[in-house]
Protein backbone atom coordinates (compact mmCIF):
# COMPACT_ATOMS: atom_id res chain seq x y z
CA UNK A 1 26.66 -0.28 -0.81
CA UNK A 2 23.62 -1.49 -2.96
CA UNK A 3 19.93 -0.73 -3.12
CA UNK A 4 17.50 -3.25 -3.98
CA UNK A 5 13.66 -3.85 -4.30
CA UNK A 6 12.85 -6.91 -2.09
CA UNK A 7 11.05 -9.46 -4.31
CA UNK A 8 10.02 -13.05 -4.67
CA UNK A 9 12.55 -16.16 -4.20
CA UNK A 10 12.26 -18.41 -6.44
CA UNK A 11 9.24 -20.59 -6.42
CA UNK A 12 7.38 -18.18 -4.33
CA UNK A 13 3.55 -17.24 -5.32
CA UNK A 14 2.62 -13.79 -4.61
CA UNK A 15 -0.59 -13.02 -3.09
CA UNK A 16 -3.03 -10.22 -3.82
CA UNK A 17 -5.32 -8.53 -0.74
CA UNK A 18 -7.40 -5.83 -2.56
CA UNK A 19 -10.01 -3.74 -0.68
CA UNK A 20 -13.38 -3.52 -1.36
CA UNK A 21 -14.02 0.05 0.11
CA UNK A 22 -14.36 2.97 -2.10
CA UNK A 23 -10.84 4.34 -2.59
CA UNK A 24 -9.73 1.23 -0.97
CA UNK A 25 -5.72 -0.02 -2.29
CA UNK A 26 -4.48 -3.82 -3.32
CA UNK A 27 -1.54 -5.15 -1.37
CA UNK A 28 0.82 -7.32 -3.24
CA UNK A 29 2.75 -9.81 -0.53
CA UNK A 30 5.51 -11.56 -1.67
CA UNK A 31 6.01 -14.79 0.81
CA UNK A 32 8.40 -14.32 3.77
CA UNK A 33 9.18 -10.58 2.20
CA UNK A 34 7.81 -7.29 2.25
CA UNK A 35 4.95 -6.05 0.04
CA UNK A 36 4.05 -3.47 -2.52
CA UNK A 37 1.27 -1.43 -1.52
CA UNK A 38 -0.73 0.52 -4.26
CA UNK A 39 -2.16 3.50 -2.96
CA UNK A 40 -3.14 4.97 -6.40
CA UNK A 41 -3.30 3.24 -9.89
CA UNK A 42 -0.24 5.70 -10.30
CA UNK A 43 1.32 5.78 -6.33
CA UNK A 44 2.51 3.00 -4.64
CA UNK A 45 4.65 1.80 -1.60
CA UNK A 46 7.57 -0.72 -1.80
CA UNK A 47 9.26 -1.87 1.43
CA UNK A 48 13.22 -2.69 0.34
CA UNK A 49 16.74 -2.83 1.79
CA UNK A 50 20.20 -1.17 1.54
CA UNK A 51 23.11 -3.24 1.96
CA UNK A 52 26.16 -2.32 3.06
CA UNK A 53 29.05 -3.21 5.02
CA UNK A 54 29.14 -1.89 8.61
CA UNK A 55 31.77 -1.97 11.78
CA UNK A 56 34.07 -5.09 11.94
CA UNK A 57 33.52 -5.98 7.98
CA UNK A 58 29.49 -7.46 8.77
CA UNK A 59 27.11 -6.96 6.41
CA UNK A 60 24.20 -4.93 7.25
CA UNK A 61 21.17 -3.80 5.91
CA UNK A 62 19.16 -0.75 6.10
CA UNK A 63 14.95 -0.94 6.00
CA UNK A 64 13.63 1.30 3.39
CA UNK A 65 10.44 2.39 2.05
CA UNK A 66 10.11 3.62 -1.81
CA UNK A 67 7.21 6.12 -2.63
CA UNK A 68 6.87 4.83 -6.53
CA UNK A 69 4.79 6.69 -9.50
CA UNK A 70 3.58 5.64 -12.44
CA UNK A 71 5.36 7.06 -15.72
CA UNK A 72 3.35 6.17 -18.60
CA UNK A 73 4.49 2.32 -18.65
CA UNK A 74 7.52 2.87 -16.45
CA UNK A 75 7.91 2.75 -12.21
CA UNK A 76 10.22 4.91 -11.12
CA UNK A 77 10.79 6.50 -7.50
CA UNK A 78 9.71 9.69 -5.96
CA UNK A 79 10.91 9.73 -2.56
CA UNK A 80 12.97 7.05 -0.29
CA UNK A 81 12.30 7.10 3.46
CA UNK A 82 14.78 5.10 6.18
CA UNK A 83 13.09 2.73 8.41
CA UNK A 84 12.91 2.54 12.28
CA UNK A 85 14.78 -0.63 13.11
């Protein structure tokens, strides 16, 4: 079993969506994958995967969303939530 951060294939360009409201939050979308929302300059949201292997040997994989916070200059997670399917 393995957890992992979905991010860019090689040669792809992110794009960045911010919002011009007041409090409004930039979306990072990384082509053909998920995105990283920031809600906060110090929260954001992180779509990702867990892989594992499931009945009959197949490999399967698990949607998953990571609440992330700002530590000084580090990322790190605060809370992991399963996916509907």
């Amino acid at each position: 079993m393995g957890f992992r951060i979905i991010g860019p294939a090689a040669g792809d360009r992110p794009t960045v969506t911010i919002s011009h409201q007041p409090w409004g939050e930039a979306t990072i979308q990384l082509s053909g994958h998920p995105s990283i929302t920031f809600i906060t300059p110090e929260v954001a949201l992180a779509e990702g995967a867990c892989a594992y292997e499931g009945q009959q040997g197949k490999q399967e994989t698990m949607p998953l969303l990571f609440v992330m916070k700002k530590d000084g200059d580090d990322w790190k997670i605060a809370a992991i939530r399963v996916l509907a399917r």
